[in-house]
N, C-alpha and C. Protein backbone atom coordinates (compact mmCIF):
# COMPACT_ATOMS: atom_id res chain seq x y z
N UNK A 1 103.28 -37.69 152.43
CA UNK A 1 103.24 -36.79 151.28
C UNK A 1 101.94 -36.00 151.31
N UNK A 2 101.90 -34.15 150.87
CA UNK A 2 100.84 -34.01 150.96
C UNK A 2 99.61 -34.19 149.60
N UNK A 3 99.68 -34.87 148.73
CA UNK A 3 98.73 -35.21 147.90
C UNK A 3 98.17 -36.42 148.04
N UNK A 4 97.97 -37.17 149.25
CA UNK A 4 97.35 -37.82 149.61
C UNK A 4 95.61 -37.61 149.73
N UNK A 5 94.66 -38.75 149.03
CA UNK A 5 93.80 -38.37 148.86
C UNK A 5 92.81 -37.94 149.91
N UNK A 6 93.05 -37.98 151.10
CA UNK A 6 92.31 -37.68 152.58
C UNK A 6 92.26 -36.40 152.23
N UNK A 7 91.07 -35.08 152.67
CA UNK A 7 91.21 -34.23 152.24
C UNK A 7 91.97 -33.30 153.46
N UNK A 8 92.45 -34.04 154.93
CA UNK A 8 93.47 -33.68 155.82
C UNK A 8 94.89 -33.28 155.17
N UNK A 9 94.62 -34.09 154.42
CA UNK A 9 96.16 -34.35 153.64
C UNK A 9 96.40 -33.27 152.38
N UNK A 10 95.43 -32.28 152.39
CA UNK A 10 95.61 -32.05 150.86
C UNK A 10 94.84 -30.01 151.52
N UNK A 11 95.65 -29.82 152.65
CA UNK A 11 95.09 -28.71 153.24
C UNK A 11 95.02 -27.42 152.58
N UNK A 12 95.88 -27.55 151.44
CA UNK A 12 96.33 -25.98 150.62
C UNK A 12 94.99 -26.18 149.40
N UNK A 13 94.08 -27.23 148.88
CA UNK A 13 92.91 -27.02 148.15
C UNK A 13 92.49 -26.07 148.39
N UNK A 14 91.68 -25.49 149.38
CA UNK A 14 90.91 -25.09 149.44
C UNK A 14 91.17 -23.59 149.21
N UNK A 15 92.10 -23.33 149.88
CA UNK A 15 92.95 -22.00 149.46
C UNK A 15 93.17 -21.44 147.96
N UNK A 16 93.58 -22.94 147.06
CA UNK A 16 93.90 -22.65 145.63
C UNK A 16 92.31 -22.39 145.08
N UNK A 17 91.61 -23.22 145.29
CA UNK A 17 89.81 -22.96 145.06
C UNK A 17 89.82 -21.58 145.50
N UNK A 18 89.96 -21.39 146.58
CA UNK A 18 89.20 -19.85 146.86
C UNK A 18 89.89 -18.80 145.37
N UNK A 19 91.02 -18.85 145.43
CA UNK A 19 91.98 -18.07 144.73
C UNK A 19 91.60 -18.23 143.41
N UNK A 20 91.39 -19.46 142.62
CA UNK A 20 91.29 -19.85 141.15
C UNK A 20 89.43 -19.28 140.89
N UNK A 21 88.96 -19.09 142.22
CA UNK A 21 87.28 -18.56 141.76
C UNK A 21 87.42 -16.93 141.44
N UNK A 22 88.41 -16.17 141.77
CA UNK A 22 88.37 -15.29 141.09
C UNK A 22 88.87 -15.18 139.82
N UNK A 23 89.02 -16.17 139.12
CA UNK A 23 90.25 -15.87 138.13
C UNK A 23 89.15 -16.43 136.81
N UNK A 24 88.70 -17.59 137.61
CA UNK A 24 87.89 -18.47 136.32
C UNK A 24 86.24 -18.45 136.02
N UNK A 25 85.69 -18.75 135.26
CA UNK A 25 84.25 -18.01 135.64
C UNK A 25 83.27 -19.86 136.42
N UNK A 26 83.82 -21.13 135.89
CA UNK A 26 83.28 -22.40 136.23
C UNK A 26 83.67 -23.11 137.41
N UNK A 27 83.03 -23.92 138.04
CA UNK A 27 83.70 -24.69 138.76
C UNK A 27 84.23 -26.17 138.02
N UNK A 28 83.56 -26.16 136.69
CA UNK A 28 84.83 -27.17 135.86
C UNK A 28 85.39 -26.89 135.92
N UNK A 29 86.05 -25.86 135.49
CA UNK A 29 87.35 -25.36 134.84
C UNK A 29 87.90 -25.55 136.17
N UNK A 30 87.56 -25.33 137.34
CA UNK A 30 88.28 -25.07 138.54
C UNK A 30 88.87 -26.63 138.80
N UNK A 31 87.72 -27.61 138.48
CA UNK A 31 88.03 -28.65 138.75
C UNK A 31 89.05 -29.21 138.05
N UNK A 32 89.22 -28.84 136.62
CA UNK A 32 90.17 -29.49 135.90
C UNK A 32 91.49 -28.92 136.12
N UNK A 33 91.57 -27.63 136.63
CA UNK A 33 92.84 -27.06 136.86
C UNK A 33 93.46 -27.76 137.73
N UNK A 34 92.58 -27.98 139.37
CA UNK A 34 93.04 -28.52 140.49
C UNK A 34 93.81 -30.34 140.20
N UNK A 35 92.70 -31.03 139.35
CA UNK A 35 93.14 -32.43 138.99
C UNK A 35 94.41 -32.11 138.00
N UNK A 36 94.82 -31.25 137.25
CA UNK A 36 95.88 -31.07 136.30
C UNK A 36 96.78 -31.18 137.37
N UNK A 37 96.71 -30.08 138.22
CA UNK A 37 98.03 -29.31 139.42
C UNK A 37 98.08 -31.18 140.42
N UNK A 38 97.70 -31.83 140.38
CA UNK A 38 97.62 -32.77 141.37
C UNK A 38 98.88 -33.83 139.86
N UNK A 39 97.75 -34.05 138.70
CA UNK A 39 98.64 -34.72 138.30
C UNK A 39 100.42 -34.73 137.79
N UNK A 40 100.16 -33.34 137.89
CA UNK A 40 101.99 -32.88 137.20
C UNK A 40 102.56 -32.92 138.64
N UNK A 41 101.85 -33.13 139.80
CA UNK A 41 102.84 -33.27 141.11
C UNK A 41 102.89 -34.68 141.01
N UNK A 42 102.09 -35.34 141.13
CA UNK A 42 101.73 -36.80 140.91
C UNK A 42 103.06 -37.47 140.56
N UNK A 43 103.46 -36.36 139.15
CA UNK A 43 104.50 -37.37 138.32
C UNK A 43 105.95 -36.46 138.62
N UNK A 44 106.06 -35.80 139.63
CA UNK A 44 107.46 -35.87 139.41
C UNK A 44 108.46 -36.78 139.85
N UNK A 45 109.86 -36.89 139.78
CA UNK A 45 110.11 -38.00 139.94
C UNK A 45 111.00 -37.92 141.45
N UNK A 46 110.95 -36.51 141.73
CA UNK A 46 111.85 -36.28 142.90
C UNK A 46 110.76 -35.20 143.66
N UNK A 47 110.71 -34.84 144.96
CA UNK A 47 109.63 -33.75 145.30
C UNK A 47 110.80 -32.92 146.79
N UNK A 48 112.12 -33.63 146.61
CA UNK A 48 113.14 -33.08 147.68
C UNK A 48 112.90 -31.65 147.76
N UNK A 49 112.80 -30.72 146.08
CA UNK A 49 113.39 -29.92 145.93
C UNK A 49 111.91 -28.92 146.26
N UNK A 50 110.72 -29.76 146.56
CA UNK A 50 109.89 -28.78 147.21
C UNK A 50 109.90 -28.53 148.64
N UNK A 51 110.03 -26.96 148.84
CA UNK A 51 110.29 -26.36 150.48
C UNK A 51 108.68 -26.34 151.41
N UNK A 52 108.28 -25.99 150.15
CA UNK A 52 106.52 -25.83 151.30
C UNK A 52 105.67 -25.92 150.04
N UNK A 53 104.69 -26.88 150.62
CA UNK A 53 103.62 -27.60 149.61
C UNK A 53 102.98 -26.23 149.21
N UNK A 54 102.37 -25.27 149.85
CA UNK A 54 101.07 -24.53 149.74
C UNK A 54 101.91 -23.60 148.33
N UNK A 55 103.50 -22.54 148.24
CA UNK A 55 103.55 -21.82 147.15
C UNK A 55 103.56 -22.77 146.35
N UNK A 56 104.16 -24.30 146.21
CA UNK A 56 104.67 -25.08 144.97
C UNK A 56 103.16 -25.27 144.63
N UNK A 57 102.01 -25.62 145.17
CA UNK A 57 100.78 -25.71 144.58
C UNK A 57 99.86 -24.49 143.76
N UNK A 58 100.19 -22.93 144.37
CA UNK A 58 99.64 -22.49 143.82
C UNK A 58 100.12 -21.75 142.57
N UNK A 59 101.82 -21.88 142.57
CA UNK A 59 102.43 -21.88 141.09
C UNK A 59 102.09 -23.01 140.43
N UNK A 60 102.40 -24.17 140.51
CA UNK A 60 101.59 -24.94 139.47
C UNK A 60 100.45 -24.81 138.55
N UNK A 61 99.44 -24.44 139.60
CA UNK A 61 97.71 -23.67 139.41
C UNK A 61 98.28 -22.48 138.63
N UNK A 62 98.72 -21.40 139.52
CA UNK A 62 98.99 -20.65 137.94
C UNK A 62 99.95 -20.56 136.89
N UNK A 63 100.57 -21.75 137.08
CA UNK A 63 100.97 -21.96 135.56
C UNK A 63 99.82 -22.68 134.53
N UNK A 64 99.11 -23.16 135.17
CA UNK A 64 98.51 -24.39 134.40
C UNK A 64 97.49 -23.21 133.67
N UNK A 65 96.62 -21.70 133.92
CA UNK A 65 96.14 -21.30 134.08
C UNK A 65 96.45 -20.31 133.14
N UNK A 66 98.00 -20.22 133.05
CA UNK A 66 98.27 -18.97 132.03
C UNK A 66 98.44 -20.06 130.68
N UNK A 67 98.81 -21.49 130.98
CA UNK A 67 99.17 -22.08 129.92
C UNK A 67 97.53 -21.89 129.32
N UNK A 68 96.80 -22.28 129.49
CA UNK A 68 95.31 -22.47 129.10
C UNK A 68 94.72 -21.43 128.17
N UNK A 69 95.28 -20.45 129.34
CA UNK A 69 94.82 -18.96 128.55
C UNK A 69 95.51 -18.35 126.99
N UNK A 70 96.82 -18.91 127.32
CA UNK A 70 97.52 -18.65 126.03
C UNK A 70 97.02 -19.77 125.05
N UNK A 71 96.73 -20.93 125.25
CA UNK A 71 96.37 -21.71 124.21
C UNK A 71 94.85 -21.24 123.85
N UNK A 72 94.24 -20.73 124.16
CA UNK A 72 92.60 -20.08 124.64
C UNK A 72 92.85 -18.88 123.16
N UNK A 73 93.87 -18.60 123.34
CA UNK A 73 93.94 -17.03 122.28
C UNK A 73 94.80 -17.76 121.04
N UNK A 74 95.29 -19.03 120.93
CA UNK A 74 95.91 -19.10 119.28
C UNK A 74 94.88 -19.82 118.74
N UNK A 75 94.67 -19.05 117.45
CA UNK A 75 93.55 -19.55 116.45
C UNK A 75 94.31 -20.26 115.42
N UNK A 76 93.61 -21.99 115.27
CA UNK A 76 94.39 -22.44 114.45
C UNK A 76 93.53 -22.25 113.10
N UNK A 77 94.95 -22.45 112.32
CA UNK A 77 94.91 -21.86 110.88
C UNK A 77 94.13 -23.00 110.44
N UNK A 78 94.05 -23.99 110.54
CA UNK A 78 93.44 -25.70 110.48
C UNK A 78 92.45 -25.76 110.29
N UNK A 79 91.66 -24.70 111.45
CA UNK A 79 90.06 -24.83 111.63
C UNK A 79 89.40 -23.97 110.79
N UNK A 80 89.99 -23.50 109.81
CA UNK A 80 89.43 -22.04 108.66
C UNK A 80 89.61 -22.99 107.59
N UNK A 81 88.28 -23.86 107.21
CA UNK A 81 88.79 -24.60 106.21
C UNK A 81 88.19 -24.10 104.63
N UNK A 82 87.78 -22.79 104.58
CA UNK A 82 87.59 -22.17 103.62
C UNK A 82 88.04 -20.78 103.83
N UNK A 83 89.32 -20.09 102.94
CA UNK A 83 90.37 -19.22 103.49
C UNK A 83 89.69 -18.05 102.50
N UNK A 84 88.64 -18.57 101.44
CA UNK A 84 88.02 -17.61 100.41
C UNK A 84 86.52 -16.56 101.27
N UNK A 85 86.47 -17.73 102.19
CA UNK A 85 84.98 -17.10 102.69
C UNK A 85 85.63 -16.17 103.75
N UNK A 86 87.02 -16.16 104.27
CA UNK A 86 87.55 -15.03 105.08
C UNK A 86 87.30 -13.72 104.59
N UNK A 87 87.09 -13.60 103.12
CA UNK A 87 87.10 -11.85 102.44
C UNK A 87 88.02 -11.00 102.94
N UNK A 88 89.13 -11.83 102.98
CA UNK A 88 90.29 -10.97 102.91
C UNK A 88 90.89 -10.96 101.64
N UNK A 89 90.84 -9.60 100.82
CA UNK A 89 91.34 -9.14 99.50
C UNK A 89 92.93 -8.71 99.89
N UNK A 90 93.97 -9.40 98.92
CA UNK A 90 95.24 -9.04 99.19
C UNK A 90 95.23 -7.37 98.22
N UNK A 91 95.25 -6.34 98.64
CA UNK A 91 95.51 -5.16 98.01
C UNK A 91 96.68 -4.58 97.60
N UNK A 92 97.68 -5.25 97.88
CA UNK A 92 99.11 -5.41 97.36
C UNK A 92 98.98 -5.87 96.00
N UNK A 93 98.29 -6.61 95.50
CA UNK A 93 98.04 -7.40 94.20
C UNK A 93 97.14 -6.51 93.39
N UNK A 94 96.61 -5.97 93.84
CA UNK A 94 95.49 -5.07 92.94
C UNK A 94 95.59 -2.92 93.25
N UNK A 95 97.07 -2.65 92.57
CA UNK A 95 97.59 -1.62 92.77
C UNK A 95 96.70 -0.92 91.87
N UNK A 96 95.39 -1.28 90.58
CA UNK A 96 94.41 0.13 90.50
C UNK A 96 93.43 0.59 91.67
N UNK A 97 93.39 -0.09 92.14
CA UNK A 97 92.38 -0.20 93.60
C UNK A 97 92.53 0.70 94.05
N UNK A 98 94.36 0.95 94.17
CA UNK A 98 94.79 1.57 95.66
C UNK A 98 94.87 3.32 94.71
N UNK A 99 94.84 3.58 93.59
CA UNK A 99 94.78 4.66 93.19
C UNK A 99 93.69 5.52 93.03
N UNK A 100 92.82 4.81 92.81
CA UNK A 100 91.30 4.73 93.20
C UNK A 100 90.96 5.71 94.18
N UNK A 101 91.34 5.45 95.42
CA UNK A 101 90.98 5.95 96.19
C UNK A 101 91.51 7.33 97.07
């Protein structure tokens, strides 16, 4: 199998490294991507249906990569735990306002 920990065994790394250094600005991040992409191969339960290790590795990597990014951009509503100090005035509610002006 090629995710064997020998680094003979694991020849398409270095390739996904080269590739993920343009994308990411850390070599954490690089690192955690690569250990993610290892563990979701890790666990599948069949690997028949992979043809060649090197594309199935570097779709993984960029899936793992867009998943990140999209979770990177939703702001949870959770972490705004004072919704008054936002100073957002609803102006729908206060129609002299809007004549006002």
């Amino acid at each position: 199998m090629w995710l064997d920990e020998r680094p003979r065994h694991r020849p398409h790394e270095a390739a996904v490294r080269a590739w993920l250094r343009r994308w990411m600005p850390r070599d954490q991040e690089i690192d955690d991507v690569i250990q993610e992409a290892y563990c979701r191969l890790a666990a599948l339960e069949d690997i028949t249906h992979i043809g060649s290790g090197r594309p199935y590795l570097f779709q993984t990597t960029h899936n793992i990569v867009l998943e990140q990014l999209r979770h990177a951009k939703i702001a949870r509503i959770d972490q705004v735990t004072d919704m008054a100090s936002l100073s957002i005035a609803d102006q729908a509610t206060q129609p002299e306002r809007a004549r006002r002006r």
